[in-house]
Protein backbone atom coordinates (compact mmCIF):
# COMPACT_ATOMS: atom_id res chain seq x y z
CA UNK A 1 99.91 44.21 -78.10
CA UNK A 2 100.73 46.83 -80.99
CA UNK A 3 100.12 45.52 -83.70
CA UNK A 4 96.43 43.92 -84.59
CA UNK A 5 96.10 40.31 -85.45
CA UNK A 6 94.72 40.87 -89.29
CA UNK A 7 97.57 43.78 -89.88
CA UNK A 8 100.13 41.80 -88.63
CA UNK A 9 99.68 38.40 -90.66
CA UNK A 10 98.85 40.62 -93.85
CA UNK A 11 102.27 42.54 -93.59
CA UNK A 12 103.91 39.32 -92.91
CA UNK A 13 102.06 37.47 -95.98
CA UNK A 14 102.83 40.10 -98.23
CA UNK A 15 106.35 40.50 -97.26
CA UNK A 16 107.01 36.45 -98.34
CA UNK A 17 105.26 37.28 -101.06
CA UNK A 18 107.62 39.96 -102.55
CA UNK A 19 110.84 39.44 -100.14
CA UNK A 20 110.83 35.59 -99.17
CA UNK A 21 112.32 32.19 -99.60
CA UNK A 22 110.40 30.51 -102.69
CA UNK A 23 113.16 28.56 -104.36
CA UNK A 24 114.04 25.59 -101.38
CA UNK A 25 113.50 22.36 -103.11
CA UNK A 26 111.14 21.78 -99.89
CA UNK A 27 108.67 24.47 -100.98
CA UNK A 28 108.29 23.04 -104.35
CA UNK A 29 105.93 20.08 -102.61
CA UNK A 30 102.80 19.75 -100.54
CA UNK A 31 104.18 15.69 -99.70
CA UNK A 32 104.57 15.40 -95.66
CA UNK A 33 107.31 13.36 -95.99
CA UNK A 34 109.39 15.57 -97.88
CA UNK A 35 108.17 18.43 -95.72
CA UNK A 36 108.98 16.55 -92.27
CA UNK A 37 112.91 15.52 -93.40
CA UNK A 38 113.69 19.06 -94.26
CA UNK A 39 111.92 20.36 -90.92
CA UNK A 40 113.98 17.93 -89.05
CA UNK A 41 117.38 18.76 -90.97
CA UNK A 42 116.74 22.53 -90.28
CA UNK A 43 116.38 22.21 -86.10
CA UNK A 44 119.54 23.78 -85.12
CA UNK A 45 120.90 23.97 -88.71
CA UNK A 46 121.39 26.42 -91.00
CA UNK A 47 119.74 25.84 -94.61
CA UNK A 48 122.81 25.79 -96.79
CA UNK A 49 124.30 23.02 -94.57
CA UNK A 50 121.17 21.04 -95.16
CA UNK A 51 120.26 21.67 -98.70
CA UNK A 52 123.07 18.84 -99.62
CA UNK A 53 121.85 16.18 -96.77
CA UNK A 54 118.41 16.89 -98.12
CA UNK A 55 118.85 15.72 -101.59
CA UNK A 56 121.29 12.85 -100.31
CA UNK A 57 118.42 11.31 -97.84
CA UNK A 58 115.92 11.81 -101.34
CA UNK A 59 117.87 9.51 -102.81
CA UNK A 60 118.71 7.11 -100.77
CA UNK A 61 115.48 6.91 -99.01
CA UNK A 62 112.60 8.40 -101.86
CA UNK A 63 109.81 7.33 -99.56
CA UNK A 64 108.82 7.03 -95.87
CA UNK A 65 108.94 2.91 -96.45
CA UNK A 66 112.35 2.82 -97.44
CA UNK A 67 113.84 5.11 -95.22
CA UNK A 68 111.74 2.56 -92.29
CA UNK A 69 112.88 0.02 -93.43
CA UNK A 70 116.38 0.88 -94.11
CA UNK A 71 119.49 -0.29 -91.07
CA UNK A 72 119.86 2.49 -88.55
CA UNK A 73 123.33 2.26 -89.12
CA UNK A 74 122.96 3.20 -92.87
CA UNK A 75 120.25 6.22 -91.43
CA UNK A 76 123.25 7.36 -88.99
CA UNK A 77 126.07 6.87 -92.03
CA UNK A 78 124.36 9.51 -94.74
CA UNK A 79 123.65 11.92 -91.42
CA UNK A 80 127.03 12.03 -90.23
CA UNK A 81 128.52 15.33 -90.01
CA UNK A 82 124.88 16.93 -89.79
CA UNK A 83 124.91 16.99 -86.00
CA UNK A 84 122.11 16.49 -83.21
CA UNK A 85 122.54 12.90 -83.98
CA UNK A 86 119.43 12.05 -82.06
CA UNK A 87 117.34 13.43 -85.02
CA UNK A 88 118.51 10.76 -87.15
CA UNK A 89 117.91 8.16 -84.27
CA UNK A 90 114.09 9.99 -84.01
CA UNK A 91 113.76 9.90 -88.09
CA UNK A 92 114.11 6.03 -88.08
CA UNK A 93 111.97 5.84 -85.80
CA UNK A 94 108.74 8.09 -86.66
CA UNK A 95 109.40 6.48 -90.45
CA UNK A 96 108.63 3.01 -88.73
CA UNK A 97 105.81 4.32 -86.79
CA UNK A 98 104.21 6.13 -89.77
CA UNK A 99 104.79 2.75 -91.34
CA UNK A 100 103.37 0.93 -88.93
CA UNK A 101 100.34 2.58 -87.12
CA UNK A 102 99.46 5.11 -90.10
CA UNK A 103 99.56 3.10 -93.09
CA UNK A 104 102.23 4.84 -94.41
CA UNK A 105 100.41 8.13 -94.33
CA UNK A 106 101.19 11.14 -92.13
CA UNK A 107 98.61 12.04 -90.31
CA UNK A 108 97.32 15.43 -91.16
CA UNK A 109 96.00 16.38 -87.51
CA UNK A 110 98.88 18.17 -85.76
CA UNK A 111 97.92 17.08 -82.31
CA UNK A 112 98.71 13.37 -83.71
CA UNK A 113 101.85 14.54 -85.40
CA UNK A 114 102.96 15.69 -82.75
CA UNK A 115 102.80 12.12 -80.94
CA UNK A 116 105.48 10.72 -83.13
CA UNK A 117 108.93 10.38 -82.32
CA UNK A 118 110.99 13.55 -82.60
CA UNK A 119 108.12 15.56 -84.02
CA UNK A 120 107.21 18.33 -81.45
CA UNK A 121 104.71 21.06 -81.19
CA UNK A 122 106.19 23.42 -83.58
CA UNK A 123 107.32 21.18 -86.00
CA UNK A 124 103.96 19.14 -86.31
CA UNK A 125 102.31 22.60 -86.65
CA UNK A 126 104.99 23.41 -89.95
CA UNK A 127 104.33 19.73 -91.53
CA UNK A 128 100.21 20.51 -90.95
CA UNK A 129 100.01 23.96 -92.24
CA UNK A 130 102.57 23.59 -95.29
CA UNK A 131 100.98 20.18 -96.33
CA UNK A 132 97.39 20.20 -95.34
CA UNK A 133 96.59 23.75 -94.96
CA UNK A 134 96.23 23.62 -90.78
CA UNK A 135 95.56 26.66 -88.67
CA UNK A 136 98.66 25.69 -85.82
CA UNK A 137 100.70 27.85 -84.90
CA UNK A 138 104.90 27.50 -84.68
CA UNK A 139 107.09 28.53 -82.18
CA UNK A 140 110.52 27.63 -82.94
CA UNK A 141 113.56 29.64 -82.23
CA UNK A 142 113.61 32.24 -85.37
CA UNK A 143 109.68 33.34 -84.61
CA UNK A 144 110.15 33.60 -80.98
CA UNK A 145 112.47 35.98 -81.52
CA UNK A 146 110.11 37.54 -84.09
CA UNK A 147 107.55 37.67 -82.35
CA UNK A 148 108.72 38.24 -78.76
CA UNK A 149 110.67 41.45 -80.43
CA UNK A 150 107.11 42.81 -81.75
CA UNK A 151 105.12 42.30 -79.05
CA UNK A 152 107.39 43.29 -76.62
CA UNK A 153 106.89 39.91 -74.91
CA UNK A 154 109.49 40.35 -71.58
CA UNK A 155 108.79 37.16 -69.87
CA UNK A 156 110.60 34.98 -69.02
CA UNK A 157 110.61 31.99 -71.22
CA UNK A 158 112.61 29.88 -69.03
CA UNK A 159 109.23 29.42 -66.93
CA UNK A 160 106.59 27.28 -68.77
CA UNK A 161 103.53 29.39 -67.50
CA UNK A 162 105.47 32.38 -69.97
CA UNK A 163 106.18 29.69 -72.76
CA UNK A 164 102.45 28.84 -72.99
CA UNK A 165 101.38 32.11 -72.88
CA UNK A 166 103.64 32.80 -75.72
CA UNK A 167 102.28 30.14 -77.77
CA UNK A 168 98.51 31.38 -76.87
CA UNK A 169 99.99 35.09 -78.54
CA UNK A 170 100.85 33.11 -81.85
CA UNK A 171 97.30 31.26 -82.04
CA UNK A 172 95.82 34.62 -81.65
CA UNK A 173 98.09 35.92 -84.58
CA UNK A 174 96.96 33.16 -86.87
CA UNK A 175 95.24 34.58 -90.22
CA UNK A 176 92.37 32.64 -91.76
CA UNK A 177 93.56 32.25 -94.98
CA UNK A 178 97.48 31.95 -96.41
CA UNK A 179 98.35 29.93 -93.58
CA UNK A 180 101.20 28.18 -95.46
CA UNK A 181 102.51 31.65 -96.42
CA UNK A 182 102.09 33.26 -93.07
CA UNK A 183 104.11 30.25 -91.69
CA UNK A 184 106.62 30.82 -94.29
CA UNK A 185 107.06 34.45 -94.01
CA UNK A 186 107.73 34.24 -89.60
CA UNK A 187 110.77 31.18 -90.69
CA UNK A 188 111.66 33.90 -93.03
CA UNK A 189 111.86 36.70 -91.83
CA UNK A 190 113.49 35.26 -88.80
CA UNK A 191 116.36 33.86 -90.76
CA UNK A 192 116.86 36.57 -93.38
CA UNK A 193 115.91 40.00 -90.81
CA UNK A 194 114.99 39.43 -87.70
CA UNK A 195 118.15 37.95 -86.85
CA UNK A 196 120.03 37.57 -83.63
CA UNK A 197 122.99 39.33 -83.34
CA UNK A 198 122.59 42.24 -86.40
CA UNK A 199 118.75 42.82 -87.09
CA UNK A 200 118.45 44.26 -90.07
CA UNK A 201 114.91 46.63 -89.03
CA UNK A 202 114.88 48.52 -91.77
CA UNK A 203 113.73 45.80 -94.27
CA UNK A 204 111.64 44.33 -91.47
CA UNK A 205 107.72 45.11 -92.75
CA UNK A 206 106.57 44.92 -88.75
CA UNK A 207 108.71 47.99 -87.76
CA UNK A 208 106.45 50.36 -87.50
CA UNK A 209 104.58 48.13 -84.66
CA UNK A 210 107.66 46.55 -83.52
CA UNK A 211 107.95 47.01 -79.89
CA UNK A 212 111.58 46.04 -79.76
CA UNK A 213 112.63 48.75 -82.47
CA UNK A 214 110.59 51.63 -80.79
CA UNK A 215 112.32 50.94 -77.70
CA UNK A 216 115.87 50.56 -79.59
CA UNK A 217 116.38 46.84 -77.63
CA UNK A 218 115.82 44.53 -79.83
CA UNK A 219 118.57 42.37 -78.03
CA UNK A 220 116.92 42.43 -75.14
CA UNK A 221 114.11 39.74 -76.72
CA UNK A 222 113.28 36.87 -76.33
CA UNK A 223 114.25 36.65 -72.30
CA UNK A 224 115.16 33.53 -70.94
CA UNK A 225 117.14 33.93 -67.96
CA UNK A 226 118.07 30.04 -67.45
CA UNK A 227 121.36 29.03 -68.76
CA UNK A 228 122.84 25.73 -69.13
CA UNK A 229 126.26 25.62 -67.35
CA UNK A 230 129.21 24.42 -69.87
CA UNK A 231 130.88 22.11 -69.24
CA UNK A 232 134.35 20.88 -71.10
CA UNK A 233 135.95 17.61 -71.44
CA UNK A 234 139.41 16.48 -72.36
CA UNK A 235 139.69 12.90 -73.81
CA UNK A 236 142.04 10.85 -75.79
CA UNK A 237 141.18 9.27 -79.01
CA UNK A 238 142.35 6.13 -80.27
CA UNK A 239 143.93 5.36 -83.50
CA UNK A 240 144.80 1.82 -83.77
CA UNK A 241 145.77 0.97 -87.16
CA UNK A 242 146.87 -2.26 -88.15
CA UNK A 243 147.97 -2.61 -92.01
CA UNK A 244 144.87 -0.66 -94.24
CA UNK A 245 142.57 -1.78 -91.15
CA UNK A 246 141.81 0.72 -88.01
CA UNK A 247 139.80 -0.14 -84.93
CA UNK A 248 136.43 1.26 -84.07
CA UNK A 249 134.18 0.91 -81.77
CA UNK A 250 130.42 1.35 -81.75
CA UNK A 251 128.72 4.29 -79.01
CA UNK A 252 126.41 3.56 -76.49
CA UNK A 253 122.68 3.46 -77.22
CA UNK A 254 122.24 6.30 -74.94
CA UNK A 255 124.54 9.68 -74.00
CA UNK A 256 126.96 11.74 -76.64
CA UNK A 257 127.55 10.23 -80.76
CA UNK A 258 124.76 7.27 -78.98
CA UNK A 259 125.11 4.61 -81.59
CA UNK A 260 127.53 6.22 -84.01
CA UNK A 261 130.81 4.68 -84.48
CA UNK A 262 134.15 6.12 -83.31
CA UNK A 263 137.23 5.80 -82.19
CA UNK A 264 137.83 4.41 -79.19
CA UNK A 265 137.23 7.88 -76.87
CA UNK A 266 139.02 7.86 -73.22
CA UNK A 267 138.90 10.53 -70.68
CA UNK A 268 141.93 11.69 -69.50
CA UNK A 269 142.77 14.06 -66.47
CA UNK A 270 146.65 13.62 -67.30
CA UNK A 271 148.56 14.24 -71.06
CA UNK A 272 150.97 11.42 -69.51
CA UNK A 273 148.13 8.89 -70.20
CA UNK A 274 147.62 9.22 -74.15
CA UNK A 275 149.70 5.80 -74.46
CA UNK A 276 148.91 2.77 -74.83
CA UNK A 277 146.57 1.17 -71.76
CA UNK A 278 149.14 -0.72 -69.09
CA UNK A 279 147.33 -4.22 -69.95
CA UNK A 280 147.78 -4.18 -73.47
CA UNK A 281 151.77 -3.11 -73.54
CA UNK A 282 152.78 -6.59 -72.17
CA UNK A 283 150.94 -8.15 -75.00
CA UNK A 284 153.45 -6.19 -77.46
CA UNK A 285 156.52 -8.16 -76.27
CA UNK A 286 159.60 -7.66 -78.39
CA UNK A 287 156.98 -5.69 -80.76
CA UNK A 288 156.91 -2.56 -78.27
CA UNK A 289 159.58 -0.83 -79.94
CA UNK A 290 158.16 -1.15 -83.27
CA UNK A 291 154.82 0.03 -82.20
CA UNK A 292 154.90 4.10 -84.43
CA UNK A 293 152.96 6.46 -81.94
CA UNK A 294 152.01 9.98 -83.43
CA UNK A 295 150.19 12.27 -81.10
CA UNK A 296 148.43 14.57 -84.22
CA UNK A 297 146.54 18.02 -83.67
CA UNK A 298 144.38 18.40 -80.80
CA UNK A 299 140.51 18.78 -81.97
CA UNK A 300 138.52 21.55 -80.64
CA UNK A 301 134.79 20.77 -81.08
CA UNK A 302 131.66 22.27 -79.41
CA UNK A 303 128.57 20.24 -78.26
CA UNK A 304 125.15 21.93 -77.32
CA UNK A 305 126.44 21.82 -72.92
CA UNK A 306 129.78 21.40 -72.92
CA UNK A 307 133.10 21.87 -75.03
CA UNK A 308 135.00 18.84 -75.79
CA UNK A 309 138.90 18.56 -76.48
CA UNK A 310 139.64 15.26 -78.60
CA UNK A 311 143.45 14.29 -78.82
CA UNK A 312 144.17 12.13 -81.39
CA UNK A 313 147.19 9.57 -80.92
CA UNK A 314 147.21 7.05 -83.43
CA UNK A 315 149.19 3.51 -82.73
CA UNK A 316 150.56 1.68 -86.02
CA UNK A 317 151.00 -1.94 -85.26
CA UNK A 318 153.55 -3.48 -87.38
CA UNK A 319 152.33 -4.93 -90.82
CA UNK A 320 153.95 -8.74 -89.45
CA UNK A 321 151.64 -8.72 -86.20
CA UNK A 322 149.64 -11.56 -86.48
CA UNK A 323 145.42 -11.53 -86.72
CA UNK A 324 146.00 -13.47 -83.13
CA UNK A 325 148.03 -10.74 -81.45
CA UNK A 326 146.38 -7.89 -82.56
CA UNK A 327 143.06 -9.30 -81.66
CA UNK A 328 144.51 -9.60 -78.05
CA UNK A 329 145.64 -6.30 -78.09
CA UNK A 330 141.77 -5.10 -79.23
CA UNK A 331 140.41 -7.14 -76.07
CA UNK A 332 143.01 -5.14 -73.32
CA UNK A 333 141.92 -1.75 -75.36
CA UNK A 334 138.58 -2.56 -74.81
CA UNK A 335 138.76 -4.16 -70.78
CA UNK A 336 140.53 -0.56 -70.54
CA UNK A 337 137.17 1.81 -72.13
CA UNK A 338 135.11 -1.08 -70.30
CA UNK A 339 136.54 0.38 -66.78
CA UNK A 340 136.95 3.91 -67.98
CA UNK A 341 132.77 4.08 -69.05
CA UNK A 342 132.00 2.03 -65.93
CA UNK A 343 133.62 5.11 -63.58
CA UNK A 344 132.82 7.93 -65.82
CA UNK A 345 129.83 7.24 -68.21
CA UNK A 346 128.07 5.10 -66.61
CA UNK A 347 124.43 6.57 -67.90
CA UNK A 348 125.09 6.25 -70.98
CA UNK A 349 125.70 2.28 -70.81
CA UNK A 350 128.64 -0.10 -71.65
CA UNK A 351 130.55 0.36 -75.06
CA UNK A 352 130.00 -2.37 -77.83
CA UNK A 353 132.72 -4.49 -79.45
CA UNK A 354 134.86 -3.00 -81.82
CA UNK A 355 135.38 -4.06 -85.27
CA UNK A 356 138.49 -3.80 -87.76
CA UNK A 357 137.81 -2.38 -91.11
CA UNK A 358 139.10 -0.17 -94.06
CA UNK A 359 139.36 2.96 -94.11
CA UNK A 360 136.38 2.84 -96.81
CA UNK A 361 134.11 0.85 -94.92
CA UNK A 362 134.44 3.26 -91.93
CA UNK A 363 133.81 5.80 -94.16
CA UNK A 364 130.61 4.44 -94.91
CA UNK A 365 129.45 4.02 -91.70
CA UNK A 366 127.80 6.94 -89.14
CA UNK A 367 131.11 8.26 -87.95
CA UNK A 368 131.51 11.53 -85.84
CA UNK A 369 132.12 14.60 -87.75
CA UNK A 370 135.77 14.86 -85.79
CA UNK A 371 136.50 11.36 -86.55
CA UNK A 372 135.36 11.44 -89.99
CA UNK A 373 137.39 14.18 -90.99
CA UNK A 374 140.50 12.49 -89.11
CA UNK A 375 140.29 9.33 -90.82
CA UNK A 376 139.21 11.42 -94.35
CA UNK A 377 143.02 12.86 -93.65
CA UNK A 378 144.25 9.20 -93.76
């Protein structure tokens, strides 16, 4: 190790000092539950796309009570487009637990934070030290670049035996006082210098003990060797409108958009089958012809394992159809996603009912980013 523990948290300290964040309306409190939403928001997203959810879940949900005892669907409504929809699921839940087995109170230990749903290691570690002044260390992605790159940690993080011994470097790094702004200054210097692709090491205040820049590799750090194949998928979506009403259909509880709702989503192997399922076209009768089908823009959008191509057909049932036929039409649509999830996703559990609504009520609900924008264009 280069660098000494005390030199190393006093350059990083005084760096935040003069060169840090100070301004995020997250910094401005000591309150946990402020300080846990915006650590949640920010895994895997980038501060200026959460800065607006932020102050959206503030007002909708001011405390830790409402937001427990608000509907998961409203929870999943005001965090769709945000992503990582299982945060939101996780949320709900710690709120409920906090509620429940804490009195409402956070617990300031971080080995108990870290017990509550969606609340790991690192995080717990951020909530204790920015609220309650906690010697933990954090490891998330940003400072294990940071500090893999000064060190010149090579393992391979991949292997848990490396990952530990990681975290064991950043207790040793831990400074006995400014904990908060230590903390602050790794996030920070992560995000703002000590980035991934273009490192800016000339502002960086560790330089001069940075392994990684003596070497000139800094892209060579953090290792981890094990990569997730990606995988793609090709499905149809569904857009069954009927008058100012389209279909939707709730997500399973467990697997990809679990619990959001969506158009109906089929996988296809064959462009040929982006009609209408065979058992519902018998139920159209003399209506078939009348029946508008648009196939609109294919949708290119990436999850965290695989890459997914969405094609959008929408089906406009005649204004005259009666309540009676297009709810038999609904029930063949679904029969059909019933056998399609039954051969294909069968892990992540049978799809609800659908429901009819407005545009504006499924605007109001947890939609998809994808499917919110589609229907937004409607």
């Amino acid at each position: 190790m280069s660098a000494s523990t005390s030199n190393l948290a006093a350059q990083v300290v005084r760096w935040q000092k003069q060169h840090g964040r100070h301004d995020l309306p997250w910094q401005q409190t000591r309150d946990p539950y402020r300080v846990w939403l915006s650590e949640v928001m920010l895994q895997q997203t980038q501060v200026s796309t959460v800065l607006g959810y932020y102050d959206r879940f503030l007002q909708r949900f001011p405390t830790v009570q409402d937001l427990a005892q608000a509907p998961l669907d409203e929870v999943l409504a005001l965090w769709s487009g945000l992503g990582y929809y299982s945060r939101a699921r996780h949320l709900h839940a710690c709120a409920q637990k906090v509620v429940t087995h804490h009195a409402g109170q956070f617990p300031q230990d971080p080995a108990t934070l870290a017990t509550l749903p969606g609340i790991g290691r690192s995080t717990a570690a951020a909530i204790a030290a920015f609220c309650f002044g906690a010697r933990a260390a954090i490891l998330d992605g940003n400072v294990k670049r940071v500090l893999t790159r000064v060190l010149g940690f090579g393992e391979d993080l991949s292997q848990a035996r490396h990952e530990k011994a990681l975290w064991s470097l950043a207790e040793s790094l831990l400074p006995q006082r400014d904990i908060d702004r230590y903390t602050q200054g790794l996030m920070d210097l992560g995000a703002q210098v000590c980035t991934a692709r273009q490192p800016r090491c000339t502002l960086c205040p560790l330089r001069s003990d940075c392994v990684a820049q003596a070497q000139e590799r800094p892209h060579d750090f953090p290792v981890k060797t094990k990569r997730t194949r990606r995988g793609r998928r090709v499905s149809v979506l569904w857009w069954l409108q009927h008058r100012d009403e389209v279909w939707l259909v709730q997500r399973p509880a467990r697997g990809v958009w679990a619990g959001l709702w969506c158009l109906p989503e089929r996988p296809v192997q064959d462009p040929q089958e982006l009609g209408i399922p065979p058992a519902a076209t018998p139920l159209l009768g003399a209506w078939a012809d009348a029946v508008k089908r648009e196939q609109l823009s294919p949708i290119e959008h990436a999850l965290t394992h695989f890459d997914w191509l969405l094609l959008p057909v929408r089906f406009t049932l005649p204004s005259k159809f009666s309540l009676a036929r297009r709810q038999h039409m609904q029930l063949a649509f679904e029969a059909d996603l019933a056998a399609d999830h039954a051969a294909d996703h069968a892990a992540e559990g049978a799809p609800k009912p659908g429901q009819w609504c407005t545009i504006r009520e499924a605007l109001a609900l947890g939609l998809p980013a994808p499917v919110r924008k589609l229907l937004e264009s409607a």
